[in-house]
N, C-alpha and C. Protein backbone atom coordinates (compact mmCIF):
# COMPACT_ATOMS: atom_id res chain seq x y z
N UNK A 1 0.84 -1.19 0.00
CA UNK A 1 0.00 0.00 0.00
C UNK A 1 0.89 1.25 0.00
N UNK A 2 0.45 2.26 -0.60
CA UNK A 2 1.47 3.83 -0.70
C UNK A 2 0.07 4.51 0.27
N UNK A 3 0.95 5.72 0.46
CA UNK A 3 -0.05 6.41 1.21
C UNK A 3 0.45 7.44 0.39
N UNK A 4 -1.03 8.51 -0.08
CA UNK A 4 -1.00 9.67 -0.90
C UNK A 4 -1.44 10.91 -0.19
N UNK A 5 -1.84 12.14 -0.65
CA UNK A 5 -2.13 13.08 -0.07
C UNK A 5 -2.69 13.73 -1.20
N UNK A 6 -4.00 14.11 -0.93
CA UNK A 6 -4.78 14.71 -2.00
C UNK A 6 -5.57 15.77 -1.23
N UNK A 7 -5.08 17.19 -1.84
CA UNK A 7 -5.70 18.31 -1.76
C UNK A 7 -6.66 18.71 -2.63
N UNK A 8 -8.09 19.22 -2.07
CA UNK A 8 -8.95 19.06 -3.15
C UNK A 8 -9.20 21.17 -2.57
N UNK A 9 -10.04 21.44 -3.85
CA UNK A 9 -10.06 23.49 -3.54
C UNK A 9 -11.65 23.07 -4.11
N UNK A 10 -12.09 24.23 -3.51
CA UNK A 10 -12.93 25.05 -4.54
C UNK A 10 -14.61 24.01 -4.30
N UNK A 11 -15.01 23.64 -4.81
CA UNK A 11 -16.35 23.14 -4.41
C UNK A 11 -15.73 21.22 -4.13
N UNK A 12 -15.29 20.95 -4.43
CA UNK A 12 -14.42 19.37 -4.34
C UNK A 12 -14.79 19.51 -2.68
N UNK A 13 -13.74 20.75 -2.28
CA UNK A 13 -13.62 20.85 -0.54
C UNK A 13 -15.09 20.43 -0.28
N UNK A 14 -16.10 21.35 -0.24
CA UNK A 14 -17.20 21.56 0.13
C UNK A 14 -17.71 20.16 -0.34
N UNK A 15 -18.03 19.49 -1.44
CA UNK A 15 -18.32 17.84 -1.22
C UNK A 15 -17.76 16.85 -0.08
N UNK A 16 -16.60 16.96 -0.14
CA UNK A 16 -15.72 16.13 1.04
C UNK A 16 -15.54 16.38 1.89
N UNK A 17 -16.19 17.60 2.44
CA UNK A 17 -15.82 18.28 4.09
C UNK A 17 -14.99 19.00 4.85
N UNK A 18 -13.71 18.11 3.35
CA UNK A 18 -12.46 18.82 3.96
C UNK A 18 -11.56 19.12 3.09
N UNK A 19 -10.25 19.60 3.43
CA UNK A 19 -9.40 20.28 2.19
C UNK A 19 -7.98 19.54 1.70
N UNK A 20 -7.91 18.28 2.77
CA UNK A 20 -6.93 17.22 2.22
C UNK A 20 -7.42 15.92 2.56
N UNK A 21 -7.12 15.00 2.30
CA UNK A 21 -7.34 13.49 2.47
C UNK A 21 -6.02 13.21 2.62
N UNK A 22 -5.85 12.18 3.48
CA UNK A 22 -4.72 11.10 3.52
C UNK A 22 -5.38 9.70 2.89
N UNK A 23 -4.55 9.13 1.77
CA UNK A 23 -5.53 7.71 1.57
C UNK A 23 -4.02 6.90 1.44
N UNK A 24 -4.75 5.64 1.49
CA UNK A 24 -3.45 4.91 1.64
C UNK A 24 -4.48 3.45 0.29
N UNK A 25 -3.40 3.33 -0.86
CA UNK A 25 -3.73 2.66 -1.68
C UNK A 25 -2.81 1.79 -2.27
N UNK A 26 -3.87 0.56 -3.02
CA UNK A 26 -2.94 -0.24 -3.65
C UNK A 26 -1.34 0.25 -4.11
N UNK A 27 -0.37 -0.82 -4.02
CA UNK A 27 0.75 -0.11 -4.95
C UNK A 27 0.02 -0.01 -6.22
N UNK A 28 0.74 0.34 -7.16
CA UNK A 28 0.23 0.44 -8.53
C UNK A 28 -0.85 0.56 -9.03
N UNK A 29 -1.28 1.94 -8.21
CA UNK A 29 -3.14 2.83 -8.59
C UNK A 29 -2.42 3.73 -9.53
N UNK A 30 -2.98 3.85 -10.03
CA UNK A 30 -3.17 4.90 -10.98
C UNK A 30 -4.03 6.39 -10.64
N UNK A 31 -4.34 7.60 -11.06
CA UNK A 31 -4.80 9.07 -10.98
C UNK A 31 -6.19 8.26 -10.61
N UNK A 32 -6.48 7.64 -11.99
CA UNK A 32 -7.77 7.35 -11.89
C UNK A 32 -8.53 6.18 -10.86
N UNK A 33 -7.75 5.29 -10.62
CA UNK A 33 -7.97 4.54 -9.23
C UNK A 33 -8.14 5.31 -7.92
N UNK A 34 -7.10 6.67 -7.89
CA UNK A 34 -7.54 7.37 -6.62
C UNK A 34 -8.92 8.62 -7.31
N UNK A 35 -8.88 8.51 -8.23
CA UNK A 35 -10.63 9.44 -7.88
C UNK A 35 -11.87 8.78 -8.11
N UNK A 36 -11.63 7.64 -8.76
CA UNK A 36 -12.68 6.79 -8.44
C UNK A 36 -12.85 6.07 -6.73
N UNK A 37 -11.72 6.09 -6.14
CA UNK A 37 -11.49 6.02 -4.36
C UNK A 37 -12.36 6.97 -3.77
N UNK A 38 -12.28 8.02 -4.30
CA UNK A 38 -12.31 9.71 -3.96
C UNK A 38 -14.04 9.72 -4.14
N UNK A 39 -14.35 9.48 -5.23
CA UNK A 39 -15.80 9.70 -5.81
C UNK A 39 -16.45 8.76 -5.06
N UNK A 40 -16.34 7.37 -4.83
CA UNK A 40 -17.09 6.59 -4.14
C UNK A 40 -17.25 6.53 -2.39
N UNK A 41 -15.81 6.99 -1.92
CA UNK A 41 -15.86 7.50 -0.73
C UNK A 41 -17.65 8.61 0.01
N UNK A 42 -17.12 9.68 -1.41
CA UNK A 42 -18.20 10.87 -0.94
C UNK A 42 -19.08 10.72 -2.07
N UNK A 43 -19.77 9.52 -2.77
CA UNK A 43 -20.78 9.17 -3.52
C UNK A 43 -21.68 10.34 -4.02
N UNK A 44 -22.37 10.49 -2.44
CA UNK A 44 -23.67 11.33 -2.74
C UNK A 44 -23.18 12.50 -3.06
N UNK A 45 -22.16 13.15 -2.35
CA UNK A 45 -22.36 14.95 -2.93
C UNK A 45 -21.49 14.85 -4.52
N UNK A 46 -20.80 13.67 -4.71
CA UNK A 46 -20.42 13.66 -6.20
C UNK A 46 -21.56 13.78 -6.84
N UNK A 47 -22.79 12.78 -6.84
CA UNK A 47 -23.71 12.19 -7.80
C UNK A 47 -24.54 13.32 -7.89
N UNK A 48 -24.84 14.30 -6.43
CA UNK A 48 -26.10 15.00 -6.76
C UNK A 48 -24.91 16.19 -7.57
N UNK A 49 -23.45 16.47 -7.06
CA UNK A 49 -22.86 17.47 -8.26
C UNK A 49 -22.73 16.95 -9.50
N UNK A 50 -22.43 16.22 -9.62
CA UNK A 50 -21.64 16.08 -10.90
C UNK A 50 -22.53 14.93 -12.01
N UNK A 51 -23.52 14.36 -11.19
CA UNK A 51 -24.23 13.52 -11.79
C UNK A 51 -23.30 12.29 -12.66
N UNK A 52 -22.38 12.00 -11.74
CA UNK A 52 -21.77 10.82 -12.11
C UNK A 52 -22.60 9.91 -12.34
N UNK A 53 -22.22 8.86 -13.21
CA UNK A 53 -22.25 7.68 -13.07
C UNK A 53 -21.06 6.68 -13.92
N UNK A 54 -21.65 5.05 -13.59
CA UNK A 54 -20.45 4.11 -14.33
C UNK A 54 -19.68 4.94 -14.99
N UNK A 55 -20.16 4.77 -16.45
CA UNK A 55 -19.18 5.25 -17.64
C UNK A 55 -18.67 6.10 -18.00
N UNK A 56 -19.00 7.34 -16.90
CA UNK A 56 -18.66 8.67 -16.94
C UNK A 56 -17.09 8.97 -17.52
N UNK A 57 -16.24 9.89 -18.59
CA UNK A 57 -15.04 10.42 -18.06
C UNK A 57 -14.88 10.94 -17.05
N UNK A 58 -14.66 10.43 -15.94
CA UNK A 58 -14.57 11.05 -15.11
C UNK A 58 -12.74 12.40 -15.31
N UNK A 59 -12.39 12.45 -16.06
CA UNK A 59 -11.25 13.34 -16.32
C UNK A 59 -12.18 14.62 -17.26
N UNK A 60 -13.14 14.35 -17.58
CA UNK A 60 -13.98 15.57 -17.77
C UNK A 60 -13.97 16.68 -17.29
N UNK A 61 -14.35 16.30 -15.56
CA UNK A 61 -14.78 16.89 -14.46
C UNK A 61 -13.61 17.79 -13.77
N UNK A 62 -12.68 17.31 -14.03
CA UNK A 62 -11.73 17.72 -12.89
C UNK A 62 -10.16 18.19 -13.70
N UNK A 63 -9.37 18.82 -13.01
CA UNK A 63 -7.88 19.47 -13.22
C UNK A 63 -7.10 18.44 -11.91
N UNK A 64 -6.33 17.62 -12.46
CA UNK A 64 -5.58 16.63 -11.93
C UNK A 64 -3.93 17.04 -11.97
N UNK A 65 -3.77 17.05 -11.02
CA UNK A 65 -1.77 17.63 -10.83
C UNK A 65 -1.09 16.41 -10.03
N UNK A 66 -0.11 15.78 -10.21
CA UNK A 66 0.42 14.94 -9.57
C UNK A 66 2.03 15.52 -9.22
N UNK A 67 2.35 16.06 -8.14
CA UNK A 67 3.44 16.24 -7.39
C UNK A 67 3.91 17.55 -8.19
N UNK A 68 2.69 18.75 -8.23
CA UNK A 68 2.53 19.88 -9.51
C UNK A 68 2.95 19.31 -10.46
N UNK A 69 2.64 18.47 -11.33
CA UNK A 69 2.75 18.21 -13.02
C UNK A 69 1.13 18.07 -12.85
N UNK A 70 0.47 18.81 -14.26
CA UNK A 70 -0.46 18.04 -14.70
C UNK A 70 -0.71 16.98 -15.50
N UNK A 71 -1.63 16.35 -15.14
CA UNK A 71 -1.13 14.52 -15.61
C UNK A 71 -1.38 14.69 -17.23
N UNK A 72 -1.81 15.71 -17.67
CA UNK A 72 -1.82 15.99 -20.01
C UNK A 72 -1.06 16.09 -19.88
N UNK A 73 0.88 16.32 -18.76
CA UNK A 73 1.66 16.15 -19.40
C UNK A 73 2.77 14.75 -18.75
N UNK A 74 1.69 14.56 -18.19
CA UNK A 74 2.27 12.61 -17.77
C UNK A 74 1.51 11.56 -18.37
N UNK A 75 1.00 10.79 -17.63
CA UNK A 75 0.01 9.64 -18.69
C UNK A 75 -1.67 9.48 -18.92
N UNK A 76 -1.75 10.75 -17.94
CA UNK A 76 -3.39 10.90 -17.75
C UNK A 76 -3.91 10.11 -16.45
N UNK A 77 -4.95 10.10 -16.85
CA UNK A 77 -5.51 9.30 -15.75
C UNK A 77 -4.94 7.82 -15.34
N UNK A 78 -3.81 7.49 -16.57
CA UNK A 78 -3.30 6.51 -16.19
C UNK A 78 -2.09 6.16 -15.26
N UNK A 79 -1.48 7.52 -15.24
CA UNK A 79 -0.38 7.70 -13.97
C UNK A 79 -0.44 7.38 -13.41
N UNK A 80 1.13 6.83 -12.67
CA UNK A 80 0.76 5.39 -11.76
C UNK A 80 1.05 6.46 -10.21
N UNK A 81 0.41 6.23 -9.27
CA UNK A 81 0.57 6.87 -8.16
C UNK A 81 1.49 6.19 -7.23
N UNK A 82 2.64 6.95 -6.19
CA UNK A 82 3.67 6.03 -5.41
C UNK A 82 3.21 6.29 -3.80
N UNK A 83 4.28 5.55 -3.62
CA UNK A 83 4.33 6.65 -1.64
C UNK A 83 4.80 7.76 -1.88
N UNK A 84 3.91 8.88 -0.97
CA UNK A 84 3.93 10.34 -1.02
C UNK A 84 3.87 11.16 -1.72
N UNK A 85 3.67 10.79 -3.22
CA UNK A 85 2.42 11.63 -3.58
C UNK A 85 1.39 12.40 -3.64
N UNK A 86 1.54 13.59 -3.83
CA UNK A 86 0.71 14.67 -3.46
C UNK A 86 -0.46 15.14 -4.86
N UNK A 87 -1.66 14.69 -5.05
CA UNK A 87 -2.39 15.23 -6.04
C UNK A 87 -3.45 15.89 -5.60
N UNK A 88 -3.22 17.14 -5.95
CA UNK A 88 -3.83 18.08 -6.61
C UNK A 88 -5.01 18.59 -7.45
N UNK A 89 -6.46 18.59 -6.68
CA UNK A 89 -7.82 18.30 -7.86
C UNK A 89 -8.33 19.35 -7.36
N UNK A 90 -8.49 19.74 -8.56
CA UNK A 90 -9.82 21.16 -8.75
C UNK A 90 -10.45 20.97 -10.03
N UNK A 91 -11.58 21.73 -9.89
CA UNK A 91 -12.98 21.69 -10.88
C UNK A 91 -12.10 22.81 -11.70
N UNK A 92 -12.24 22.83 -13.23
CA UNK A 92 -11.96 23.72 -13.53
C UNK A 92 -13.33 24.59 -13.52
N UNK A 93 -13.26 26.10 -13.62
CA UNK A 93 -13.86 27.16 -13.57
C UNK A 93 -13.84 27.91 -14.98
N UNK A 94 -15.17 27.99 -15.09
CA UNK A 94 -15.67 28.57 -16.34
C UNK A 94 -16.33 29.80 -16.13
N UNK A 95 -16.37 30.86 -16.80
CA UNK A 95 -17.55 31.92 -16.90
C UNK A 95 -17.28 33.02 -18.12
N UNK A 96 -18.28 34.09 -17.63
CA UNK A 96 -17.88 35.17 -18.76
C UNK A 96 -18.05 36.29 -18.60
């Protein structure tokens, strides 16, 4: 198991309660193994935000940084996550 550290901003916080997580995961998770961790953890305030479900991209939704890189310039959601690892999720923000 690695143990990670995921800071979430901006309405993410306000779903999860709080403004970091400690999770401790398989070796060899990937981005997307820890936000599918992440999403099923806090289910409901994902589903009534974001109206997840199964097949969703879930890389749609979100701005993913792994140890400040963003993962469009590592492997995506497929980045493999280690011990101490720090990622980085925010909604991106739109308006006009």
């Amino acid at each position: 198991m690695a143990e990670v550290t995921v800071k979430l901003y901006s309405v993410l916080r306000e779903v999860a309660g709080k403004s970091t997580l400690k999770m401790a995961v398989p070796d060899k998770s990937s981005v997307k193994d820890v936000l599918e961790k992440i999403i099923h953890q806090f289910k409901e305030g994902f589903e009534d935000r974001y109206r997840l479900v199964g097949g969703d991209n879930i890389a749609e939704y979100f701005l993913v940084f792994v140890n400040s890189t963003p993962i469009s310039h590592l492997e995506g959601l497929e980045t493999k996550i280690e011990e101490g690892d720090v990622l980085d999720i925010l909604e991106p923000i739109s308006g006009g």
